[in-house]
Protein backbone atom coordinates (compact mmCIF):
# COMPACT_ATOMS: atom_id res chain seq x y z
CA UNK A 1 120.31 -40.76 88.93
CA UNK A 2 117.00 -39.18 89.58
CA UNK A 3 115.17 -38.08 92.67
CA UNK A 4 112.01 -39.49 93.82
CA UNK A 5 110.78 -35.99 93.07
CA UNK A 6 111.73 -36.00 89.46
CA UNK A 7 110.27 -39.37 89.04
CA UNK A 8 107.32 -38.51 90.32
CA UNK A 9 106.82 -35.43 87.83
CA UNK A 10 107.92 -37.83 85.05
CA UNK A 11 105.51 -40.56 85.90
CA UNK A 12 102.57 -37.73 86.52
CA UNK A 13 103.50 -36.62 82.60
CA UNK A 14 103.02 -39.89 81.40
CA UNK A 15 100.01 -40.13 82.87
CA UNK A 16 98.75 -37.44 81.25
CA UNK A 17 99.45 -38.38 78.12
CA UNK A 18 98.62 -41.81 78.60
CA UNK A 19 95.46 -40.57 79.55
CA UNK A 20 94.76 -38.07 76.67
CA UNK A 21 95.86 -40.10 74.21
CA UNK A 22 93.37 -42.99 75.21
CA UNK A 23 90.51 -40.81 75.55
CA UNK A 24 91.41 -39.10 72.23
CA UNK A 25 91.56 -42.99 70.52
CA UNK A 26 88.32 -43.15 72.21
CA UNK A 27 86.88 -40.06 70.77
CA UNK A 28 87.76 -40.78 67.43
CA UNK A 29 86.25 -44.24 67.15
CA UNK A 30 82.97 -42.90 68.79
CA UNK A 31 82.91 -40.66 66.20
CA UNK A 32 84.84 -42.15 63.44
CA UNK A 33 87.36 -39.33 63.33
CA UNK A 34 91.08 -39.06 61.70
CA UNK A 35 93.99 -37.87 62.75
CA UNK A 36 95.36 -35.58 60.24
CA UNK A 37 99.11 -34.07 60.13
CA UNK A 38 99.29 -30.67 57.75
CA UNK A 39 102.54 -28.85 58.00
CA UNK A 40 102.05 -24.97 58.50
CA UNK A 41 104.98 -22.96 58.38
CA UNK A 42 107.48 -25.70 58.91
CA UNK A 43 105.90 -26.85 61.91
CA UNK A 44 103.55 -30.06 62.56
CA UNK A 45 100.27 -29.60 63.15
CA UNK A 46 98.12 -31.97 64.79
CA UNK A 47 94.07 -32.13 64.53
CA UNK A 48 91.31 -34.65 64.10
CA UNK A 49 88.85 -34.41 61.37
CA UNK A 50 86.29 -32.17 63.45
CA UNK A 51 88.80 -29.47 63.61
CA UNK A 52 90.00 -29.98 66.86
CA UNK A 53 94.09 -29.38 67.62
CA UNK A 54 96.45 -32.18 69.17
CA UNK A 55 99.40 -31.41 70.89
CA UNK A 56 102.45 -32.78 69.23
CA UNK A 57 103.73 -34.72 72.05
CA UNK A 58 99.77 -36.58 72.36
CA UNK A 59 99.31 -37.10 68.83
CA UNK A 60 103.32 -38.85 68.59
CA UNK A 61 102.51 -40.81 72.11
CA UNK A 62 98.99 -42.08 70.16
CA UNK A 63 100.99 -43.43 67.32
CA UNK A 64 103.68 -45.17 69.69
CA UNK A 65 100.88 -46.56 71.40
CA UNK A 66 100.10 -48.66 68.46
CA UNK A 67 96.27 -47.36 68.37
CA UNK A 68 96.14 -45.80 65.27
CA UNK A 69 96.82 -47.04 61.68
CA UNK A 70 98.11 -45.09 58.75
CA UNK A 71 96.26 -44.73 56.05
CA UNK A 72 99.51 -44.43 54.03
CA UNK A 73 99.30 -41.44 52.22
CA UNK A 74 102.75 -39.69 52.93
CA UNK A 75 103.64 -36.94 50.56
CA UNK A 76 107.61 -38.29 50.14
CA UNK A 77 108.70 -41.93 50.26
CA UNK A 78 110.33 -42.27 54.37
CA UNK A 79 108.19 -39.30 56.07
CA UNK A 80 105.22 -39.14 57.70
CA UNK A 81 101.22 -40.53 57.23
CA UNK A 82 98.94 -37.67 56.47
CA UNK A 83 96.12 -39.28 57.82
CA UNK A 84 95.42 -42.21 60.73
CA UNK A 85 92.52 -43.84 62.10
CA UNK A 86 91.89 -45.16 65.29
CA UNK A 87 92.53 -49.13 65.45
CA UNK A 88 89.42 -51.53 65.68
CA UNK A 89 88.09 -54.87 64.81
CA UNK A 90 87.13 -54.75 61.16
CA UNK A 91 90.99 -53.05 60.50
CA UNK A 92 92.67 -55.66 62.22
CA UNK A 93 90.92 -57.94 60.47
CA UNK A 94 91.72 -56.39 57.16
CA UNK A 95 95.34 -55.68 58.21
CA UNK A 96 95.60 -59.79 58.25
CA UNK A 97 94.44 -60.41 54.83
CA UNK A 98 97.08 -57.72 53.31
């Protein structure tokens, strides 16, 4: 069982990312930005089309969030999206008619 202090950290974490991920969505619809997943060196590297870097554990919490959609160009059948834009009106809409 956890202590109130560990549940406090845990919540504070989430917070955090809650809150960078949602200003991040934000950012990238203001500016009509992708998310973009390279791999350098077998590692995952995060960063939106400006050039700016993600932290792994912001740019995973963004696509749990269910904010983004893929734009479903994975290099082997079963992995990863390359690329994912923030979710808004005129994808939904298109997502429907698929």
């Amino acid at each position: 069982m956890r202590t109130y202090l560990e549940t406090t950290k845990q919540n504070r974490c989430l917070d955090k990312l809650n809150a960078e991920a949602a200003s991040t969505i934000g950012e990238m619809r203001r500016q009509n930005l992708t998310l973009r997943l390279e791999y350098a060196n077998g590692h995952e590297r995060w960063s939106l089309s400006d050039g700016r870097r993600i932290e792994r554990d912001v740019a995973q919490h963004m696509l749990a969030g269910g904010g983004l959609i893929a734009d479903n160009d994975a290099l082997f059948p079963h992995s990863l999206n390359q690329t994912y834009r923030a979710r808004n009106v005129l994808n939904q809409l298109k997502d429907r008619r698929i």
